[in-house]
Protein backbone atom coordinates (compact mmCIF):
# COMPACT_ATOMS: atom_id res chain seq x y z
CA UNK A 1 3.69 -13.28 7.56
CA UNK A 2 1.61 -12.74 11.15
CA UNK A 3 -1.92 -12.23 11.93
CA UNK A 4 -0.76 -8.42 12.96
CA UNK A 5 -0.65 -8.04 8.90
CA UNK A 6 -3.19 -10.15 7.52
CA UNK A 7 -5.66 -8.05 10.09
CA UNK A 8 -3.89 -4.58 8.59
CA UNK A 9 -4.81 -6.10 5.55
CA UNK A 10 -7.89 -6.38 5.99
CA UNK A 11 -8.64 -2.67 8.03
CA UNK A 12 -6.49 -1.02 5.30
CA UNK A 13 -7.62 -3.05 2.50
CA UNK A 14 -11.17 -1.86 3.49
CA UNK A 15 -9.95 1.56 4.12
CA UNK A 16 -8.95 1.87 0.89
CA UNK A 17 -11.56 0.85 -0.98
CA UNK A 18 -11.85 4.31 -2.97
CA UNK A 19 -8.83 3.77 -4.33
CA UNK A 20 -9.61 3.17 -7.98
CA UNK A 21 -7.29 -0.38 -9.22
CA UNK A 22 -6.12 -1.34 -5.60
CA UNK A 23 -4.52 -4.28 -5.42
CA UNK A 24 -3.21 -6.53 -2.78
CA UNK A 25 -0.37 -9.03 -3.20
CA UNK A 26 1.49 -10.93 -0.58
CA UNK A 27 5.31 -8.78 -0.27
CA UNK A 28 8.42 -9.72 1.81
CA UNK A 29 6.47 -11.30 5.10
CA UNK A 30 3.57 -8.72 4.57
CA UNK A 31 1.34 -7.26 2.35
CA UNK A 32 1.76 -4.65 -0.42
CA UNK A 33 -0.51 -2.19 -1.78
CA UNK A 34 -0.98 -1.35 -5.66
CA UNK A 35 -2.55 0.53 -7.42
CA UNK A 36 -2.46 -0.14 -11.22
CA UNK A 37 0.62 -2.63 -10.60
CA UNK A 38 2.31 0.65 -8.58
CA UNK A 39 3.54 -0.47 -5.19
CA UNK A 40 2.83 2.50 -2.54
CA UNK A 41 2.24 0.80 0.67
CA UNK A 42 2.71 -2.35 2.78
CA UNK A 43 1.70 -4.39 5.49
CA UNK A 44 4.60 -5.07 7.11
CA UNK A 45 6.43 -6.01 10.29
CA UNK A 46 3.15 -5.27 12.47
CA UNK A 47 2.68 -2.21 10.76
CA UNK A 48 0.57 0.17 7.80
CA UNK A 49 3.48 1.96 5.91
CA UNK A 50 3.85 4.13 2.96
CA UNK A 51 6.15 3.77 0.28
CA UNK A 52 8.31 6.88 0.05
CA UNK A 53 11.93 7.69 -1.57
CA UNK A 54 14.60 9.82 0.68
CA UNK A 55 17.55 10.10 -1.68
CA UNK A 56 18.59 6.70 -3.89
CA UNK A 57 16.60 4.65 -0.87
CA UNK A 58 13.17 3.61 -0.72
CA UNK A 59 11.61 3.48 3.00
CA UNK A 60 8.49 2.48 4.38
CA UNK A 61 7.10 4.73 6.59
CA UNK A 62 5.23 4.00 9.18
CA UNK A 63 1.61 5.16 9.42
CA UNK A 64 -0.40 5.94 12.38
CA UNK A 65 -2.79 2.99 13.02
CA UNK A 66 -5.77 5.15 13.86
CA UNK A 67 -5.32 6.69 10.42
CA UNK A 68 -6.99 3.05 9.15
CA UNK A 69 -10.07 3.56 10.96
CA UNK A 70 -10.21 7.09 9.13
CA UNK A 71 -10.52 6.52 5.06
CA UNK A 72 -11.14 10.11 4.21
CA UNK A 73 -8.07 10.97 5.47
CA UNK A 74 -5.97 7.62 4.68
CA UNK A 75 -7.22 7.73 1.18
CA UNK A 76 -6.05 11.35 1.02
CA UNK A 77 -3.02 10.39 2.40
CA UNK A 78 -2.50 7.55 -0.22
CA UNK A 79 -3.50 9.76 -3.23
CA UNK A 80 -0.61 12.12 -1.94
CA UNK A 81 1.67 9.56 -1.72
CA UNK A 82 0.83 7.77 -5.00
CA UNK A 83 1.25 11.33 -7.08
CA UNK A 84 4.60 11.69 -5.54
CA UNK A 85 5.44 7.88 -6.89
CA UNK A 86 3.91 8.48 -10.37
CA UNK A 87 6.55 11.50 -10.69
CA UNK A 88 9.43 9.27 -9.61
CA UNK A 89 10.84 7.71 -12.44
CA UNK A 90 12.81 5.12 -10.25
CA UNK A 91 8.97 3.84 -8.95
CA UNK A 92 8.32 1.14 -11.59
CA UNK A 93 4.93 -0.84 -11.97
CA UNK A 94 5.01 -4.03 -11.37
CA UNK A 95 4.29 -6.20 -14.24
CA UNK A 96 3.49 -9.61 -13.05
CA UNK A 97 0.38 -10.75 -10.90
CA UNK A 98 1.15 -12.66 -7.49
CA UNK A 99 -0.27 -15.69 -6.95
CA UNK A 100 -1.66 -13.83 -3.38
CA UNK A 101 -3.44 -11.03 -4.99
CA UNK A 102 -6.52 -9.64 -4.24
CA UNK A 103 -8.30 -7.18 -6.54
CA UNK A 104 -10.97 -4.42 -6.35
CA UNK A 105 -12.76 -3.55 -9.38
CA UNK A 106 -13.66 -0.21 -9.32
């Protein structure tokens, strides 16, 4: 894990903040975002990406960094993106806590 994600972290992370149960654990190099133990985003590879499913794959997409330094519309874009998960059967929650999470009570 770099500094590039620990300071995406941090801007999305703060971003985020209206997210009600976001969580963030330490992921494969990066960081991933949760909400209620429901992974739908990542810090990862120098980059802010949403979790998304195209076919029997999941993907990361990548997310314009400016859209960090606009909540209203990153949150809006999460809240999309986390409906679309809740509908997916395939998007489990994760059940254990990382020893590298950070939680918002909200």
């Amino acid at each position: 894990m770099g500094r590039a994600e620990d300071e995406i972290r941090v801007d999305a992370e703060d971003a985020l903040g209206a997210i009600e149960g976001l969580e963030v654990r330490r992921v494969f190099s990066g960081w991933g975002f949760y909400q209620r133990g429901l992974l739908f985003a990542a810090a990862w590879e120098g980059e802010f990406r949403f979790r998304t499913r195209q076919g029997r794959h999941w993907v990361y997409e990548t997310v314009d960094r400016e859209l960090l330094d606009r909540p209203d519309e990153l949150v809006s874009a999460a809240r999309s993106i986390l409906a679309r998960l809740e509908a997916e059967p395939a998007a489990a929650r994760a059940g254990k806590r990382g020893s590298g999470t950070v939680r918002r009570g909200r």
